[in-house]
Protein backbone atom coordinates (compact mmCIF):
# COMPACT_ATOMS: atom_id res chain seq x y z
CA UNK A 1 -30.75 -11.83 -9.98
CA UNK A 2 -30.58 -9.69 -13.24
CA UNK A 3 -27.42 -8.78 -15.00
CA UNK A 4 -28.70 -4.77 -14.85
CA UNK A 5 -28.50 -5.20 -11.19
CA UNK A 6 -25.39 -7.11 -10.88
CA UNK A 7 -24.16 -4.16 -13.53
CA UNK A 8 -25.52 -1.55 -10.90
CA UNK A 9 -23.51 -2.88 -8.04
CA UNK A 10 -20.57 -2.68 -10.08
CA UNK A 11 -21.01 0.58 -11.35
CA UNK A 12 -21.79 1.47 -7.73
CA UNK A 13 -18.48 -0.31 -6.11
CA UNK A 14 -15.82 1.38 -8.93
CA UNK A 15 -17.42 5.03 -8.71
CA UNK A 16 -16.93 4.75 -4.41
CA UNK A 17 -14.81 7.63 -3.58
CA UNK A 18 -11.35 7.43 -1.50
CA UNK A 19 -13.26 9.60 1.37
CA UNK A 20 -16.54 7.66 0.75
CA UNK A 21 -18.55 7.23 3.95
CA UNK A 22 -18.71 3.65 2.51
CA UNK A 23 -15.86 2.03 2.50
CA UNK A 24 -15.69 -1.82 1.99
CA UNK A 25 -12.85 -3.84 3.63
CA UNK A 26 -10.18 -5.26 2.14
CA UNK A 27 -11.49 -8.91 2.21
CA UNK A 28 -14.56 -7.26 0.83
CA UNK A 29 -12.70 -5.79 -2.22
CA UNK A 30 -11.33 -9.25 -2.65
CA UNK A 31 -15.30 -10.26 -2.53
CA UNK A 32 -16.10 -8.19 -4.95
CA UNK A 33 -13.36 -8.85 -7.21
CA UNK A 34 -13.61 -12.09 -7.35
CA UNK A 35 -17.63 -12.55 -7.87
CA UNK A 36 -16.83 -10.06 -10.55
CA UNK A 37 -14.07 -11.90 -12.03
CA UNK A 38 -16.39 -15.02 -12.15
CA UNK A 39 -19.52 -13.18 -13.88
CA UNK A 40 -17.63 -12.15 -16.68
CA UNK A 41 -15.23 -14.44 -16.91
CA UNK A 42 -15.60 -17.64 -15.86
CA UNK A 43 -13.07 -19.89 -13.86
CA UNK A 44 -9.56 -18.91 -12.92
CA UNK A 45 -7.42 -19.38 -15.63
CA UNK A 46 -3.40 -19.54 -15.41
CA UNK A 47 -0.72 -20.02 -12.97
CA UNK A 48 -0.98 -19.88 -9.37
CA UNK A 49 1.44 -16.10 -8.56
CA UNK A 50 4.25 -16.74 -6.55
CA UNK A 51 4.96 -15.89 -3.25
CA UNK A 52 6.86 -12.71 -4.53
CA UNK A 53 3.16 -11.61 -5.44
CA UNK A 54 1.30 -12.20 -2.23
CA UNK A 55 -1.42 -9.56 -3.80
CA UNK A 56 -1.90 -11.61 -6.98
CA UNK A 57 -1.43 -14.80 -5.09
CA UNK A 58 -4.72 -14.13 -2.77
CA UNK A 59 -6.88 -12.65 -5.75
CA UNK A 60 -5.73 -15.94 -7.55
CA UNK A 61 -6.97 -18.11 -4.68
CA UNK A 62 -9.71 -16.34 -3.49
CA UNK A 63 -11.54 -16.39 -7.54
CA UNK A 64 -10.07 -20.02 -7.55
CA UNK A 65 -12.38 -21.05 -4.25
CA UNK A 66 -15.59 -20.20 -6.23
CA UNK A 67 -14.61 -21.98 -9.48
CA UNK A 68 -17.65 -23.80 -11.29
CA UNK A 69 -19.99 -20.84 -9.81
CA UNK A 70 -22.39 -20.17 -12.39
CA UNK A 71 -21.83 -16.40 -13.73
CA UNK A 72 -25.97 -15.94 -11.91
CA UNK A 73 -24.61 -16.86 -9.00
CA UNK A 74 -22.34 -14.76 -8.64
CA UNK A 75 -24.07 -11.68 -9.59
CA UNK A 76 -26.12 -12.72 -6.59
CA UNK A 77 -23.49 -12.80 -4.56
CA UNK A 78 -21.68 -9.73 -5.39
CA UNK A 79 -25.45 -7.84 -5.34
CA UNK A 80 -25.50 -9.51 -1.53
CA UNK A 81 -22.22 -8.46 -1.21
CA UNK A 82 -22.53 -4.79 -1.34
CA UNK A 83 -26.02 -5.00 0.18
CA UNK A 84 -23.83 -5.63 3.29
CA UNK A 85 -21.37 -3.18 2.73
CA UNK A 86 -24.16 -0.27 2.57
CA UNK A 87 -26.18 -1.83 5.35
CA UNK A 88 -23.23 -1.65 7.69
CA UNK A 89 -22.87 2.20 7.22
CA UNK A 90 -25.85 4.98 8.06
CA UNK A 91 -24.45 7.27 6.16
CA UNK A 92 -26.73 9.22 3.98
CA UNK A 93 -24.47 8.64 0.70
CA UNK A 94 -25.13 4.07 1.85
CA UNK A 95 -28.67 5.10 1.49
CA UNK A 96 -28.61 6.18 -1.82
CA UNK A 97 -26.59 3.82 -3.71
CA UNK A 98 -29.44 1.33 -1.62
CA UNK A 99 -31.84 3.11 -3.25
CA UNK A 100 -29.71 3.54 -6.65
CA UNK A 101 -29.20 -0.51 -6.92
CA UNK A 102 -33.12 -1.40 -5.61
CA UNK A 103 -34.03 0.91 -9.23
CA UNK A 104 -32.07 -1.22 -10.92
């Protein structure tokens, strides 16, 4: 997996619109954030939030659970990631960020 690619997916993910025909879940945002998190910047670092943060608290654990994931790795699997997003919709717009991260 190259970093252009992983790049693309990224690029692809943040420019989704509100009223996007593709809309990931929200334990697929948390996928994406926390592949993303990993690729560029490693481990988890810091406290654990609190239970008056139940947001923080579950992006905390879910980019702890892949600790020691090598940044490749998880370009891969955010790349796989949204490959499953767009292959779950037949919208037109899935089929050309497809064809937008296959250039890449």
């Amino acid at each position: 997996m190259s970093q252009s690619k992983f790049n693309k997916a990224v690029a692809i993910v943040q420019s989704l619109p509100k009223d996007s025909p593709v809309q990931p879940t929200p334990d697929e945002h948390l996928g994406f954030y926390k592949y993303q998190k990993q690729a560029t910047m490693g481990n988890v670092k810091g406290n654990r939030p609190d239970a008056q943060d139940p947001t923080g608290m579950a992006m905390w654990d879910a980019w702890n659970n892949i600790k020691g994931t090598p940044k490749e790795a998880a370009w891969a699997k955010y790349v796989e990631l949204l490959r499953a997003v767009l292959k779950s919709s037949t919208s037109d717009e899935a089929k050309k960020y497809t064809r937008q991260l296959d250039g890449a």
